[in-house]
C-alpha atoms as a PDB file:
ATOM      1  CA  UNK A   1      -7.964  28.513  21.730  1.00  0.00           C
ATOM      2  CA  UNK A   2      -5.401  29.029  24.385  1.00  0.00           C
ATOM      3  CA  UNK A   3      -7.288  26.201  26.483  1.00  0.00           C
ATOM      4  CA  UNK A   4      -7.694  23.783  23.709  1.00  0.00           C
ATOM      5  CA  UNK A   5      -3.885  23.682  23.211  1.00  0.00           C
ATOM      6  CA  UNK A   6      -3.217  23.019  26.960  1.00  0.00           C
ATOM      7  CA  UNK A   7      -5.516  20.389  27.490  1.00  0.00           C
ATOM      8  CA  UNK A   8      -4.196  18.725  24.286  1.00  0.00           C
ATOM      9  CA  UNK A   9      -0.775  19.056  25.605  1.00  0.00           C
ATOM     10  CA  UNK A  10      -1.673  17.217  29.122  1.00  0.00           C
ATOM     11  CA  UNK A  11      -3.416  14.920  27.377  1.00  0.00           C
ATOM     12  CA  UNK A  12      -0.190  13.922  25.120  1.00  0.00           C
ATOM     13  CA  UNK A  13       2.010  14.146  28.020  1.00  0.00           C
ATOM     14  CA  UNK A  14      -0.604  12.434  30.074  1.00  0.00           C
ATOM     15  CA  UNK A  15      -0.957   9.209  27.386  1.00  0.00           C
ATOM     16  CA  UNK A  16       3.159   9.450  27.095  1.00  0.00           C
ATOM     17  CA  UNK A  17       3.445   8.945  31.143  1.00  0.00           C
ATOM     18  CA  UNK A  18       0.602   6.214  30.770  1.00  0.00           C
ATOM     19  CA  UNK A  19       2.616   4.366  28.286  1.00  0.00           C
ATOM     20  CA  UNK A  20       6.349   4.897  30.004  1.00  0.00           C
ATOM     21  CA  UNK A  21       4.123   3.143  33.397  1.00  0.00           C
ATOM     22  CA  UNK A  22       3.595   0.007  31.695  1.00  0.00           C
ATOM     23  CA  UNK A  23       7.240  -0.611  31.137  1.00  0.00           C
ATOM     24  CA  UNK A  24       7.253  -3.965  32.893  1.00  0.00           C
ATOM     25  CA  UNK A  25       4.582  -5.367  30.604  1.00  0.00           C
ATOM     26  CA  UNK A  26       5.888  -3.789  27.465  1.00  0.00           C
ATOM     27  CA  UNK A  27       8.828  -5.654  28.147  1.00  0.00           C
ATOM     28  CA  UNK A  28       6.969  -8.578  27.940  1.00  0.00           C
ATOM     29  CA  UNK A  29       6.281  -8.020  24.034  1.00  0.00           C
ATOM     30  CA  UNK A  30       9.374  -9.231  22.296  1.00  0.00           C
ATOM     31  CA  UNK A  31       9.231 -12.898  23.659  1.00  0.00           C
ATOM     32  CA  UNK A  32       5.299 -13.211  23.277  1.00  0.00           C
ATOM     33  CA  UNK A  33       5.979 -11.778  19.501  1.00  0.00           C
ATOM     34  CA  UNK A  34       8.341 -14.415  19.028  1.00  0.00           C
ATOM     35  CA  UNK A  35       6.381 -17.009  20.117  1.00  0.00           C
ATOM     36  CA  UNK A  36       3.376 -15.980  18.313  1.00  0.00           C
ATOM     37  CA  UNK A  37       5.151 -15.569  14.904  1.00  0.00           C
ATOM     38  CA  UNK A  38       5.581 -18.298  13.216  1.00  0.00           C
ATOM     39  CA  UNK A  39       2.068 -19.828  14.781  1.00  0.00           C
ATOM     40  CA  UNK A  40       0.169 -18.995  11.552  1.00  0.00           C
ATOM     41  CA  UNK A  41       2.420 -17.603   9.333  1.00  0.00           C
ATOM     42  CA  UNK A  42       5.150 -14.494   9.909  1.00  0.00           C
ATOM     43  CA  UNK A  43       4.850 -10.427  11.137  1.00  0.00           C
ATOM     44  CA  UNK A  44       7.219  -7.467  10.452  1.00  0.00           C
ATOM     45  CA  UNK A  45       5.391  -6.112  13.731  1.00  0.00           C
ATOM     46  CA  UNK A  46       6.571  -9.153  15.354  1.00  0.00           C
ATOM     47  CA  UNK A  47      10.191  -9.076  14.097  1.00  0.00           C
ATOM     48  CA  UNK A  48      10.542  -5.499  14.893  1.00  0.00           C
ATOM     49  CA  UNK A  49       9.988  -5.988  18.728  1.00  0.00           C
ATOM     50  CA  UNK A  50      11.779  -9.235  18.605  1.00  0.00           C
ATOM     51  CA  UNK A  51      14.889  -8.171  17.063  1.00  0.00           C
ATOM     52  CA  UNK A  52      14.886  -4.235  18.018  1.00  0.00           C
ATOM     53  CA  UNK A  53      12.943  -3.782  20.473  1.00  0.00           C
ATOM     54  CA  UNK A  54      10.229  -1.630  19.409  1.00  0.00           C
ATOM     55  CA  UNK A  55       6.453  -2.352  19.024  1.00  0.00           C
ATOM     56  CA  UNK A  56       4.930  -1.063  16.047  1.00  0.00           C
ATOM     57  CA  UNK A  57       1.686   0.928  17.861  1.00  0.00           C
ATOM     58  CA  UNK A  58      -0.602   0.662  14.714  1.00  0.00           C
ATOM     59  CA  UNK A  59       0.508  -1.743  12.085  1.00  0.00           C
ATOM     60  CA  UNK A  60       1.956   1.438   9.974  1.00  0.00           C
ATOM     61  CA  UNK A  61       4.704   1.979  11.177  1.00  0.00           C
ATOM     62  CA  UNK A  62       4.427   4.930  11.934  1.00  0.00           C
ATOM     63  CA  UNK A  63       4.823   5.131  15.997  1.00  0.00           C
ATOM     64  CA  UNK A  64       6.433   2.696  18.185  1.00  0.00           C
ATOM     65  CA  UNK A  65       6.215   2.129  22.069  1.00  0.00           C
ATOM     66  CA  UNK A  66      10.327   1.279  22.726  1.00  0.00           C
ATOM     67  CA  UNK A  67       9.771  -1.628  24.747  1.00  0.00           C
ATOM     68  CA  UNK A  68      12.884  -1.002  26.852  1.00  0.00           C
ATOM     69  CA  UNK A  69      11.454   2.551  28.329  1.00  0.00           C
ATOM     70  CA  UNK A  70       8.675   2.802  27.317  1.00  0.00           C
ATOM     71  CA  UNK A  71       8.841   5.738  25.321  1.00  0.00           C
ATOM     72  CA  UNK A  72       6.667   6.634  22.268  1.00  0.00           C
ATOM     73  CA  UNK A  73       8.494   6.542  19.303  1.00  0.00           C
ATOM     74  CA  UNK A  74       8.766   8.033  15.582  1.00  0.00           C
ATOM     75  CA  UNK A  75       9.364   6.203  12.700  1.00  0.00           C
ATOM     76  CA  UNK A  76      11.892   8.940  11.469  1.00  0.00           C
ATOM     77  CA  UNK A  77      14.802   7.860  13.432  1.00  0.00           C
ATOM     78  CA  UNK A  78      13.583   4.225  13.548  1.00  0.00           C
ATOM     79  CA  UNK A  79      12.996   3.038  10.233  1.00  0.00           C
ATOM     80  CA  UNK A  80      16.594   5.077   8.655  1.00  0.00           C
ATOM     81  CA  UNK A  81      18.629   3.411  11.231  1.00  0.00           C
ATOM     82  CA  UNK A  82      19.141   5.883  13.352  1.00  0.00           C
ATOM     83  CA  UNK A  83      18.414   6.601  17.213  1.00  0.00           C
ATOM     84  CA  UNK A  84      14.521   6.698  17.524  1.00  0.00           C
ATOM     85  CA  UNK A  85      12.819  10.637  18.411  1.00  0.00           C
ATOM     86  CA  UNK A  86      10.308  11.199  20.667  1.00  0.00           C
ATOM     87  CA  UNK A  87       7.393  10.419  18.426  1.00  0.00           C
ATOM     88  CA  UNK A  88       5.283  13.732  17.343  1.00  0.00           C
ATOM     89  CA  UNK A  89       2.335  15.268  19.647  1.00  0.00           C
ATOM     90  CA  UNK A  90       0.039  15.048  16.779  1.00  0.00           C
ATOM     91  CA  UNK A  91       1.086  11.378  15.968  1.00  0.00           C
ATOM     92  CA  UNK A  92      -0.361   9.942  19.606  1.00  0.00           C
ATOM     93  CA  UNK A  93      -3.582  12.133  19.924  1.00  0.00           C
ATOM     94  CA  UNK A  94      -4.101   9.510  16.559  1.00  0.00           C
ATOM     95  CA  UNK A  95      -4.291   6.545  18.805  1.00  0.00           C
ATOM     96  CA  UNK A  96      -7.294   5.348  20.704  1.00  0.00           C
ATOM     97  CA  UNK A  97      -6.054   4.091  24.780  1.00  0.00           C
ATOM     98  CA  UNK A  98      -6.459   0.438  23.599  1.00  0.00           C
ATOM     99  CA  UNK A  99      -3.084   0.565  20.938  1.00  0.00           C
ATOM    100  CA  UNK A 100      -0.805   1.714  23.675  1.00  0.00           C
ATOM    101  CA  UNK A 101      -2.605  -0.429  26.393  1.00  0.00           C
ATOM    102  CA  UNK A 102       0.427  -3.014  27.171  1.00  0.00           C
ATOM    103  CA  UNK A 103      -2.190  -5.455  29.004  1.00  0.00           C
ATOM    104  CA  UNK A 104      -4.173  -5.464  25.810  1.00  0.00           C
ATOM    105  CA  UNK A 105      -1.373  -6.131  23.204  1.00  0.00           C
ATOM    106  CA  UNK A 106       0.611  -8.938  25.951  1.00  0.00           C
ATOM    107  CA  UNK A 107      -3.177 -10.946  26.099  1.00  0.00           C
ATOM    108  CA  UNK A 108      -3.227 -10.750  21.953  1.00  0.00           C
ATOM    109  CA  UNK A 109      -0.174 -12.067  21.724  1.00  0.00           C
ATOM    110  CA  UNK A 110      -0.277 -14.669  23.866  1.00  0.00           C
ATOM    111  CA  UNK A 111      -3.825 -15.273  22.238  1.00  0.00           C
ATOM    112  CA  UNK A 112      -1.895 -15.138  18.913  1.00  0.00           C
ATOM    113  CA  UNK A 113       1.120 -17.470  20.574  1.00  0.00           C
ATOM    114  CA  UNK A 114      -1.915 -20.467  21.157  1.00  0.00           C
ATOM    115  CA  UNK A 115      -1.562 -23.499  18.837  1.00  0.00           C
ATOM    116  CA  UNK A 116      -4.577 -22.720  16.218  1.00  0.00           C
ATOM    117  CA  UNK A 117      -6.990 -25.661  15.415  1.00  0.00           C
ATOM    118  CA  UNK A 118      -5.492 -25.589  12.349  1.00  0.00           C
ATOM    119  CA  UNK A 119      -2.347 -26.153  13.208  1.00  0.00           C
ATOM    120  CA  UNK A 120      -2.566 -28.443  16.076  1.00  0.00           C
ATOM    121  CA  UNK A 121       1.531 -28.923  16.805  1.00  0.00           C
ATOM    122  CA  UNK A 122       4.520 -26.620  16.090  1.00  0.00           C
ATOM    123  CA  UNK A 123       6.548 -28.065  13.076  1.00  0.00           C
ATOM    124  CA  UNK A 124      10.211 -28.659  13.997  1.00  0.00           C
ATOM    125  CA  UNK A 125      11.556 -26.260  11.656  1.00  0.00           C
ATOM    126  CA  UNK A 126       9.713 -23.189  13.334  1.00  0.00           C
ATOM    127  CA  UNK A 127      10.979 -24.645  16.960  1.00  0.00           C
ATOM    128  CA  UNK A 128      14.296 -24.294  15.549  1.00  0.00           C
ATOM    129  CA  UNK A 129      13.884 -21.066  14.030  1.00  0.00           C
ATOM    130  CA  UNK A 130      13.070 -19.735  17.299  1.00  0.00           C
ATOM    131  CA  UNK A 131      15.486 -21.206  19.056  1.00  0.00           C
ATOM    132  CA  UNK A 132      17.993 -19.606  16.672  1.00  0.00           C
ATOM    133  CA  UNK A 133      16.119 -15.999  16.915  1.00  0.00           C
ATOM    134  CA  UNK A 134      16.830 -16.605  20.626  1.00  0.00           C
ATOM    135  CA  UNK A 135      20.492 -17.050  20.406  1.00  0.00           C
ATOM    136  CA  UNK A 136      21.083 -14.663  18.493  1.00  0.00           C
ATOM    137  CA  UNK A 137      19.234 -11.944  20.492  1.00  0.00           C
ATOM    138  CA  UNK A 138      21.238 -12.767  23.534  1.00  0.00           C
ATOM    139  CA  UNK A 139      19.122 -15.606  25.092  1.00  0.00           C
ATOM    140  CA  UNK A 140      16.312 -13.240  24.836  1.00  0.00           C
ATOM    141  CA  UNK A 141      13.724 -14.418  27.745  1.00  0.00           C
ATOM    142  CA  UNK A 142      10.193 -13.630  28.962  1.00  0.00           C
ATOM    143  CA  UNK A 143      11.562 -10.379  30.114  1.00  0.00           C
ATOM    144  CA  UNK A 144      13.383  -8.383  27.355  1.00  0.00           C
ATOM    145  CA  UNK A 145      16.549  -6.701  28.368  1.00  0.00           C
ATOM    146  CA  UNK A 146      19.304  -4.234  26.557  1.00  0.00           C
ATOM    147  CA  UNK A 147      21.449  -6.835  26.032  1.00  0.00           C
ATOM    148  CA  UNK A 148      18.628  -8.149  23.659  1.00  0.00           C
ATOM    149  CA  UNK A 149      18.357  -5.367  21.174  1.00  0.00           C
ATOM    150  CA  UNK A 150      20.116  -5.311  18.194  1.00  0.00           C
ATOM    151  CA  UNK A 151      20.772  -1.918  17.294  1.00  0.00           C
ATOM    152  CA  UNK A 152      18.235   0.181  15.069  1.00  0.00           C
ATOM    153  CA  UNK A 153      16.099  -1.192  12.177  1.00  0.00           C
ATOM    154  CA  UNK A 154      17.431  -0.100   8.761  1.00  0.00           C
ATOM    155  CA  UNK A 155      14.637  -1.015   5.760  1.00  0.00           C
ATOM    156  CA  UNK A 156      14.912  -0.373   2.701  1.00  0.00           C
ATOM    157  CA  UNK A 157      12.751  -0.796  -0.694  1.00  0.00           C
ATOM    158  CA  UNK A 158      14.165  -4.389  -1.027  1.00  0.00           C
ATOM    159  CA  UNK A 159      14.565  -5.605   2.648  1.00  0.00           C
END
């Protein structure tokens, strides 16, 4: 049993080094997430890396990649305001390689960021929403940078 628990730990350690490597991509995420919500209609994933930084790894919110370093996240010290933690060994060995594969989620996005068929032009209102978002994030960019974030996400029941 000794053996299981070491290759389990290299393997978190070894997906957590993966992850902190693709720091130049991640930090493509908050400007892609911008520009794809609002395309079809609007994302809390997408707010969260836009406005803090931090890309929700599963849609649960649960664990996030912290686009700045890298890092794997918890939602314990994200989600109550506070200073994220290094998210739980347990938590990643959840996750197949695609959710924390940066390449992956940057090609969605900018998938996502397409005009739809549907919606064959951008209405005014959601250019200027954007351009607002980008203002107040510090003339966020294609590249997203500390002066971006916006401190820690606080939700509650009614947010």
């Amino acid at each position: 049993m000794k053996r299981f628990e070491e290759l389990r730990m290299a393997a978190v350690e070894e997906m957590r080094k993966t992850v902190r490597e693709q720091v130049a991509t991640w930090r493509l995420v908050p400007n892609l997430a911008l520009e794809a919500d609002g395309s079809v209609g609007f994302s809390d994933r997408y707010r969260m890396a836009y406005t803090y930084g931090y890309w929700d790894v599963n849609g649960r919110m649960s664990v996030f990649v912290d686009l700045l370093t890298g890092e794997l996240v918890s939602d314990f010290g994200v989600l109550g305001g506070n200073p994220p933690q290094p998210a739980g060994d347990s938590a990643i060995m959840d996750f197949s390689a695609e959710l924390l594969d940066a390449e992956r989620v940057v090609r969605e996005l900018r998938q996502e960021a397409k005009p739809h068929r549907r919606y064959n032009h951008l209405d005014q209102d959601v250019i200027s929403w954007r351009d607002g978002i980008r203002a107040q994030l510090g003339g966020l960019g294609q590249v997203y940078r500390p002066e971006n974030r916006r401190g820690y996400p606080h939700f509650s029941i009614i947010d």
